[in-house]
Structures are given as structure tokens and as C-alpha cells.
N, C-alpha and C. Protein backbone atom coordinates (compact mmCIF):
# COMPACT_ATOMS: atom_id res chain seq x y z
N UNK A 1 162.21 71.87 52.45
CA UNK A 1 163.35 71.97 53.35
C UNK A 1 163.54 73.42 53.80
N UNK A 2 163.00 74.09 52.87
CA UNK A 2 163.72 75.83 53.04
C UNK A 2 162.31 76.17 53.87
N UNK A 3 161.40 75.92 53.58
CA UNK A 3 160.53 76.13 54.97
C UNK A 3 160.58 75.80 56.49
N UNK A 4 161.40 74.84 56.02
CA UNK A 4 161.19 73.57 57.75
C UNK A 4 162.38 74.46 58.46
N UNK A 5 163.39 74.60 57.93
CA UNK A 5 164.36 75.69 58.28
C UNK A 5 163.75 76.99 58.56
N UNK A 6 163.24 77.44 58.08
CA UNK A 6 162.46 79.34 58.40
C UNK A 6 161.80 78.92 59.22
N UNK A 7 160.94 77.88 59.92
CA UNK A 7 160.25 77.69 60.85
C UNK A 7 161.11 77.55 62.10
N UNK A 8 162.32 76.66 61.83
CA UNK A 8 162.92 76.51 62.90
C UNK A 8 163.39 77.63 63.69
N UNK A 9 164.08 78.24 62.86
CA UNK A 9 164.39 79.66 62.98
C UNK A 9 163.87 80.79 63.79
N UNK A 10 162.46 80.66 63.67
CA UNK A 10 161.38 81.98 63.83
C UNK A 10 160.99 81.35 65.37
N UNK A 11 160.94 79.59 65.11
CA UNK A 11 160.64 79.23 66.81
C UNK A 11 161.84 79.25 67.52
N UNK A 12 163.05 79.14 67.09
CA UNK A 12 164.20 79.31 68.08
C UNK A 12 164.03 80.67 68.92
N UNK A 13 164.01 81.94 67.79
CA UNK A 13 164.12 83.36 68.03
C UNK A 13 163.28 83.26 68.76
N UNK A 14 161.73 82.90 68.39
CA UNK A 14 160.90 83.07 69.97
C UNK A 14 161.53 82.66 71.02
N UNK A 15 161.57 81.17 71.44
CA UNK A 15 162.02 80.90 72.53
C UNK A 15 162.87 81.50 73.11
N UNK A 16 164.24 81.98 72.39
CA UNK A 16 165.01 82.76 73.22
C UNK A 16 164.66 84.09 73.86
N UNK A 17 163.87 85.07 72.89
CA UNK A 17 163.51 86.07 73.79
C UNK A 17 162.30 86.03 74.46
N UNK A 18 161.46 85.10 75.09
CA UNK A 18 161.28 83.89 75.98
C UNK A 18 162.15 84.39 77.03
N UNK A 19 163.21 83.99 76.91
CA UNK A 19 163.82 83.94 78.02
C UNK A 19 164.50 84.90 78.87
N UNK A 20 164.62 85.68 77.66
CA UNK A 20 165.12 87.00 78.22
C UNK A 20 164.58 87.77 79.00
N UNK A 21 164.99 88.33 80.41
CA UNK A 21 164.37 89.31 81.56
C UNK A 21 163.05 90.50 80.65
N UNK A 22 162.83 91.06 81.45
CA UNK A 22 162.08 92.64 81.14
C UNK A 22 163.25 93.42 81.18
N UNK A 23 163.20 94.20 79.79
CA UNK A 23 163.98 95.59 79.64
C UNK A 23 163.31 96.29 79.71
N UNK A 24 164.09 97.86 80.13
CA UNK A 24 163.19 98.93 80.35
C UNK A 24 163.97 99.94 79.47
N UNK A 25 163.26 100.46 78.52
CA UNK A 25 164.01 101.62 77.27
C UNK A 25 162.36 102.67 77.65
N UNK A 26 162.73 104.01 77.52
CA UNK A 26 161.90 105.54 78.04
C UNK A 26 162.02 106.08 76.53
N UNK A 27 161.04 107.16 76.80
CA UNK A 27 160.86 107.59 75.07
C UNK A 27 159.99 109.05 75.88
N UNK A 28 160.73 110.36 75.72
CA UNK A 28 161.76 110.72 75.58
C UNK A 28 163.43 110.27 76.43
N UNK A 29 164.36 109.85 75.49
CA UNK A 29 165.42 109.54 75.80
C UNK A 29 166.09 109.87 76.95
N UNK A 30 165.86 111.60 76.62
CA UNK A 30 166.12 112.67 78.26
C UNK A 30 165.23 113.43 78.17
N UNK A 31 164.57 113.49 78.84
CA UNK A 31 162.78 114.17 78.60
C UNK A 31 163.24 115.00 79.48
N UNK A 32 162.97 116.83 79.18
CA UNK A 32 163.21 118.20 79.71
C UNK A 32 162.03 118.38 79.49
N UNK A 33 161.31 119.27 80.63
CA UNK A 33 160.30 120.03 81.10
C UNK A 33 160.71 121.51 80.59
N UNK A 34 159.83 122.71 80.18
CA UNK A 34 160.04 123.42 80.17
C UNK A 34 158.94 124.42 81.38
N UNK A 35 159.18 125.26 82.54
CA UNK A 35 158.61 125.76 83.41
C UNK A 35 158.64 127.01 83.13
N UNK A 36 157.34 128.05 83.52
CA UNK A 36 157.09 129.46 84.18
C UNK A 36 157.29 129.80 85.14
N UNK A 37 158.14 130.81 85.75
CA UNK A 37 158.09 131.13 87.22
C UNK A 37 156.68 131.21 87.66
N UNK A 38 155.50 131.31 86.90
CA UNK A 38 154.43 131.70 87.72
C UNK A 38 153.25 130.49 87.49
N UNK A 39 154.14 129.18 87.14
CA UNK A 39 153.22 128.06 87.00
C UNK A 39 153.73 127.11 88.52
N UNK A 40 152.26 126.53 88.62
CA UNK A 40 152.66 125.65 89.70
C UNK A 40 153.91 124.25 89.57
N UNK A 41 153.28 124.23 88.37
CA UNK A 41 154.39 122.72 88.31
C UNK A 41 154.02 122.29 87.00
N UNK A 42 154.81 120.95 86.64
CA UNK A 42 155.20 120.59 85.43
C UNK A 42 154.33 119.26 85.36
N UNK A 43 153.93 118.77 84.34
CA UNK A 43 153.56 117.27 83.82
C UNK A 43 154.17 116.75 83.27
N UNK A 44 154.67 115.18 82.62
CA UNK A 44 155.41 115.15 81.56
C UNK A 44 154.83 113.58 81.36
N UNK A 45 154.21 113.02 80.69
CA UNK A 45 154.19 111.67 80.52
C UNK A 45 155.24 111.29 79.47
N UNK A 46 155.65 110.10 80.13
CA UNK A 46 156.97 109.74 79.52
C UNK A 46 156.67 107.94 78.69
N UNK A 47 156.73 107.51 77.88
CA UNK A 47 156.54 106.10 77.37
C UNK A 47 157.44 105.24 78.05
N UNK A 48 157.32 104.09 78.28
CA UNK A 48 158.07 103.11 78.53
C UNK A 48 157.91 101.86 77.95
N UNK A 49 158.48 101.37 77.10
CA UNK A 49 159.10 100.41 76.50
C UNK A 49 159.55 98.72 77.18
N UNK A 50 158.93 97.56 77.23
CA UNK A 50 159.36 96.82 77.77
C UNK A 50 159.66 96.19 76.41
N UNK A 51 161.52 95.61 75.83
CA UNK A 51 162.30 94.96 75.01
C UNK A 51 162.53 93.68 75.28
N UNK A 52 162.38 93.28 76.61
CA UNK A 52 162.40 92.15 77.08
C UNK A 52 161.69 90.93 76.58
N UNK A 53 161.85 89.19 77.07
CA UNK A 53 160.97 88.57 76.88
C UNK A 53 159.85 88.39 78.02
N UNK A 54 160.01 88.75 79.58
CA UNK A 54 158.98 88.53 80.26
C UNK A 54 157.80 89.55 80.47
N UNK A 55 156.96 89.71 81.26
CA UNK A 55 155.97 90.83 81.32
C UNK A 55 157.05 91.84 82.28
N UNK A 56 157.24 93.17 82.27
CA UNK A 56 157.62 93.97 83.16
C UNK A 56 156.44 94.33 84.13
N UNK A 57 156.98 94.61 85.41
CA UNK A 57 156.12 95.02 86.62
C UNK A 57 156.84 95.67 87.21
N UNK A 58 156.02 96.94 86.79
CA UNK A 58 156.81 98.30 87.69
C UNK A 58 155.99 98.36 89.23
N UNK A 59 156.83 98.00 89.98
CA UNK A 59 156.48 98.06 91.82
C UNK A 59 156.07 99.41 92.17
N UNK A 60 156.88 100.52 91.56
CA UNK A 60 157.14 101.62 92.20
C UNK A 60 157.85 102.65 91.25
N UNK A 61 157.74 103.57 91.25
CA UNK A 61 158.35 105.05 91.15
C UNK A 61 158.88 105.84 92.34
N UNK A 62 160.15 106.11 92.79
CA UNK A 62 160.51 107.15 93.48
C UNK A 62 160.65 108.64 92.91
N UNK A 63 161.11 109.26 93.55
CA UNK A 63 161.97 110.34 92.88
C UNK A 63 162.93 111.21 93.79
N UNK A 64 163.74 111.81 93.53
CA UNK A 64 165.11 112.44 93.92
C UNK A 64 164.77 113.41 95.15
N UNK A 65 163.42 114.08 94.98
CA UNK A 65 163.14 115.38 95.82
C UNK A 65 161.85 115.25 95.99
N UNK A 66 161.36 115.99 97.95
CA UNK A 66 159.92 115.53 97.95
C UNK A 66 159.11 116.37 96.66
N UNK A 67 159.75 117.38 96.03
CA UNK A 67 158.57 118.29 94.86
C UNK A 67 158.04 117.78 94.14
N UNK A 68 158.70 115.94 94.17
CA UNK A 68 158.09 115.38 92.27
C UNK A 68 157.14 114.14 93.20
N UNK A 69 156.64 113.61 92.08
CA UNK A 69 155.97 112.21 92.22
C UNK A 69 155.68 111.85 90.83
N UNK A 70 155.44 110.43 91.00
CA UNK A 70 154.80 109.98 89.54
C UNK A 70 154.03 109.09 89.90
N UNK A 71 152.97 108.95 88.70
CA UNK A 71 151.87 108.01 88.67
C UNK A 71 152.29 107.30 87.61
N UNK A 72 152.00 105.49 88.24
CA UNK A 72 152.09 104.60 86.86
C UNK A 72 150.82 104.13 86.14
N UNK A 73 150.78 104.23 85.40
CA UNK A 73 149.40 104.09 84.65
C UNK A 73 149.67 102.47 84.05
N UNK A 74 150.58 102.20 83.98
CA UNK A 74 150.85 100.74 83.35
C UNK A 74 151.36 99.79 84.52
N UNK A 75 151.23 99.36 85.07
CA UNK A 75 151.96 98.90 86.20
C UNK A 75 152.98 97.16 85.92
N UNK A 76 151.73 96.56 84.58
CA UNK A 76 152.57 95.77 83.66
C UNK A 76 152.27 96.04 82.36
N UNK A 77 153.66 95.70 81.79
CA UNK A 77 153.72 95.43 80.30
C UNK A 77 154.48 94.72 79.87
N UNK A 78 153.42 93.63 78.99
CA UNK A 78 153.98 92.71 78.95
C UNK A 78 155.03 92.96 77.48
N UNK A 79 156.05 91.80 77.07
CA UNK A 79 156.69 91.51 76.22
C UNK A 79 156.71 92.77 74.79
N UNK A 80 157.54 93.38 74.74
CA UNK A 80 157.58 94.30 73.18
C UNK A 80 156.72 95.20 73.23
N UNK A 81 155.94 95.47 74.56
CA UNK A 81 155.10 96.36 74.80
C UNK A 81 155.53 97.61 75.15
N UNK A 82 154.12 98.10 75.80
CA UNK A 82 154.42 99.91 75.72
C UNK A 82 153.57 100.29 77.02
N UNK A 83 153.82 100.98 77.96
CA UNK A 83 153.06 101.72 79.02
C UNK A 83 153.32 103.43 78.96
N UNK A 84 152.70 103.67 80.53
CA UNK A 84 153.00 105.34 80.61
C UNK A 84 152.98 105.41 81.48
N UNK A 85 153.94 106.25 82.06
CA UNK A 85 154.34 107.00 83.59
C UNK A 85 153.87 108.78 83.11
N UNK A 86 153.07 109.18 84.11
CA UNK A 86 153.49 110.31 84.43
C UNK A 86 154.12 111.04 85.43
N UNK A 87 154.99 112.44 84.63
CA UNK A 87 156.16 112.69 85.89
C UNK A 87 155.10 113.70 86.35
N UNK A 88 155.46 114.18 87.52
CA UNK A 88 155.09 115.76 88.39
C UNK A 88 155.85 115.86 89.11
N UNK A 89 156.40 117.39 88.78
CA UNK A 89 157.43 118.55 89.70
C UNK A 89 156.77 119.68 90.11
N UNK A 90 156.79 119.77 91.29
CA UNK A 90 155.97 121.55 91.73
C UNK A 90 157.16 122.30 91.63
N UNK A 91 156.82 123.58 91.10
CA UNK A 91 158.00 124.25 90.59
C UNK A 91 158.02 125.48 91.38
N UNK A 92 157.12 125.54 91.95
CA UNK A 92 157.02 126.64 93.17
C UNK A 92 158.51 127.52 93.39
N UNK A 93 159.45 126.70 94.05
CA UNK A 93 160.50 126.81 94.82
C UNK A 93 161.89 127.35 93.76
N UNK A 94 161.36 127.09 92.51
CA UNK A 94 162.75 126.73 91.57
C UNK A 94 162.58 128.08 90.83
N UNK A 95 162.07 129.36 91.09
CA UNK A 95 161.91 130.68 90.55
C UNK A 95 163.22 131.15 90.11
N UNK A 96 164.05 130.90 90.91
CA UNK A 96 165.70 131.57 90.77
C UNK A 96 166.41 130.33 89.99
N UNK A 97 166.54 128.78 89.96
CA UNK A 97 167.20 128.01 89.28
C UNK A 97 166.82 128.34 87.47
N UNK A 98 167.92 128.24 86.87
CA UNK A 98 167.35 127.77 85.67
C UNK A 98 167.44 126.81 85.12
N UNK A 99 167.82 125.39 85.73
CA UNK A 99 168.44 124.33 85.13
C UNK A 99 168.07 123.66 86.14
N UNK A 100 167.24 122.63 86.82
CA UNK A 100 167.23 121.58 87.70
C UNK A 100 167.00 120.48 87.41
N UNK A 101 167.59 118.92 87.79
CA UNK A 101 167.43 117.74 87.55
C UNK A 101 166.82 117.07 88.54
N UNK A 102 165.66 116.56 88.40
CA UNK A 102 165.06 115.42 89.25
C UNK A 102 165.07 113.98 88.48
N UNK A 103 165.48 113.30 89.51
CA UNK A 103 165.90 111.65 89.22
C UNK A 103 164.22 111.04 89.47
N UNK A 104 163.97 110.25 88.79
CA UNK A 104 162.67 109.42 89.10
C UNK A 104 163.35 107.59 88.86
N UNK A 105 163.55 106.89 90.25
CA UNK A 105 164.02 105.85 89.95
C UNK A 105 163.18 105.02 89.62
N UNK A 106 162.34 104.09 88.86
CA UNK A 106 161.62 103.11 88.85
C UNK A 106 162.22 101.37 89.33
N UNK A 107 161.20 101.19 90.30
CA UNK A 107 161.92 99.88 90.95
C UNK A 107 160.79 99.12 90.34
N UNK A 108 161.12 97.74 89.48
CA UNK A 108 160.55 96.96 88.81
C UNK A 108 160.99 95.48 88.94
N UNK A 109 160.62 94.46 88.06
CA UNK A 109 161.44 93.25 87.96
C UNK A 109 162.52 93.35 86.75
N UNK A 110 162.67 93.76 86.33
CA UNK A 110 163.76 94.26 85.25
C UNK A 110 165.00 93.45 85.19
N UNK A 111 166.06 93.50 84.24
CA UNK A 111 167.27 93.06 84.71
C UNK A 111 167.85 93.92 85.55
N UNK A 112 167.89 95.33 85.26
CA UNK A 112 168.14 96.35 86.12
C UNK A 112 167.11 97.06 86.91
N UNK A 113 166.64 96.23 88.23
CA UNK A 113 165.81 96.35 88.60
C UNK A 113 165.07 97.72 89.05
N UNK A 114 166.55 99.15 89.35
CA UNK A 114 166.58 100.16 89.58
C UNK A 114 167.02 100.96 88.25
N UNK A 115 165.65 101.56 87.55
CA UNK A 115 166.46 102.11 86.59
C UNK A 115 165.92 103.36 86.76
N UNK A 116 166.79 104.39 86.41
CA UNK A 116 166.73 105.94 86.27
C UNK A 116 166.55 106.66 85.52
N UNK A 117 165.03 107.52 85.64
CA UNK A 117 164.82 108.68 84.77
C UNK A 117 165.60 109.95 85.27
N UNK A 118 166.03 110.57 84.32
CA UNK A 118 166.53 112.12 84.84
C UNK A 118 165.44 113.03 83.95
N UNK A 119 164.74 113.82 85.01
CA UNK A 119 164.21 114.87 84.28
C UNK A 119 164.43 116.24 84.61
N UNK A 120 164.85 116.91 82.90
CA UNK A 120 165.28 118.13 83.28
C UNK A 120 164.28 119.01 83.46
N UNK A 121 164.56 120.15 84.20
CA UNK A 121 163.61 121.66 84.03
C UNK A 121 164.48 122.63 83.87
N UNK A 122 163.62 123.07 82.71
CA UNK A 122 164.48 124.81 82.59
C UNK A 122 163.33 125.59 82.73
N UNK A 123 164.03 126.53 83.15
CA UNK A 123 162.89 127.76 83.39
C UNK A 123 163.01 129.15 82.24
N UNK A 124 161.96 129.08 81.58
CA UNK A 124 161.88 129.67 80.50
C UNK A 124 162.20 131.58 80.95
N UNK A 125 161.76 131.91 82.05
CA UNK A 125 162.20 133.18 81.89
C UNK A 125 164.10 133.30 81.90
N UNK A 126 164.29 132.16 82.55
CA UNK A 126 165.98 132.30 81.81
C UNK A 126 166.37 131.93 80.65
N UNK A 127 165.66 130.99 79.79
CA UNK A 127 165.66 131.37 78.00
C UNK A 127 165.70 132.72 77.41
N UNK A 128 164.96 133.15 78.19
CA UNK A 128 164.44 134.57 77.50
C UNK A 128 165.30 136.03 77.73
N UNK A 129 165.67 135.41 79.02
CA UNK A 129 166.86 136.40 79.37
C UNK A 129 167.92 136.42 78.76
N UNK A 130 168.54 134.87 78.58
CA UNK A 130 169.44 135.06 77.78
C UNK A 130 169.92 135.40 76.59
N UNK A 131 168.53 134.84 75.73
CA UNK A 131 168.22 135.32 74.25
C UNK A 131 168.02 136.84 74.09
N UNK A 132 168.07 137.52 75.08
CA UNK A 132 167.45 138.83 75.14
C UNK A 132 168.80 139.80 75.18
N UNK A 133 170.30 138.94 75.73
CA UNK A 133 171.35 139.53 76.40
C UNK A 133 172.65 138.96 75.13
């Protein structure tokens, strides 16, 4: 009896997350870049997480400003799985900022079909300045 029950159990739990959409959870949580004024630009591959029960299918990557782009290297993943995006920011322009945020939206089948990376950049010669002052 105490088996026929643990079975039932373990096939319910499947089925339901079965049913459940594609989630999308990122790993780093808030993934910051750290930049050189005298580097061209930044890389950052970021994990992505599908929690969901269906396969996720990422359509697309935008991002906030023409400086960034990303490449999806996973384009599906299925169920409890794992892919990789990489970010790119040319940092050319950002010599004087020390703090900038670029948004990378990913448009997918998701429940939230638009979901948002924020990635930070700091620019290390203003670490250094400040640590210095």
C-alpha cells in the first residue's frame, strides 16, 4: 500500500509540472561587469535556468542600447534545464561613467514572455579612485 501511494505521488508531481509554462531564473542573479577605460568592451556569459514544465525557447535577445548585443547559445531548454547567453557591451563611450546599466530583454515562450536582464558596468578606474581618496 505504502508503495502504491509513493508512486502515486511521484506520478501526480510529474504530471503537474507537466503542465507548468517555461520559467526563466539567470545565474548571476545581478551579473556586474567590471570595465577598463582602455578595454574595448565587456563579455559576460550569464546561465539560464528553465524551472518550468515545458521546453523554453528563447526567440530573441534585445538590449537597452545599440553598444550591447547578445548571443544565445541555447536557443531551447528543455524542462529543469540549463543554457547560456552571452552578454556584449562596447565600452568605448563609457570612459567618464562609472556606473552604467544595460537592460538585455529576452523574448521567449515563458510565462513572462519578456523577461529582463540588468547588467551592470563599473569602471574600475573609478574603484580605484575612490579607494585611493
Amino acid at each position: 500500500m505504502r508503495t502504491l501511494l509513493l508512486s502515486f505521488l511521484f506520478l501526480f508531481g510529474s504530471i503537474q509540472a507537466v503542465n507548468q509554462p517555461a520559467d526563466i531564473i539567470i545565474r548571476p542573479g545581478e551579473p556586474i561587469a567590471y570595465f577598463s577605460p582602455d578595454e574595448e568592451g565587456v563579455v559576460m556569459d550569464i546561465t539560464v535556468l528553465n524551472k518550468g514544465g515545458e521546453t523554453l525557447k528563447i526567440h530573441e535577445v534585445k538590449s537597452s542600447c545599440y553598444c550591447a548585443s547578445a548571443v544565445v547559445n541555447n536557443p531551447l531548454i528543455r524542462p529543469m534545464g540549463k543554457g547560456k547567453l552571452t552578454l556584449q557591451v562596447s565600452t568605448g563611450r563609457m570612459r567618464e561613467d562609472s556606473l552604467t546599466r544595460v537592460d538585455f530583454t529576452v523574448m521567449s515562450n515563458a510565462k513572462d514572455s519578456a523577461f529582463s536582464i540588468p547588467l551592470y558596468l563599473v569602471n574600475k578606474k573609478f574603484l580605484k579612485d575612490n579607494q585611493e581618496h
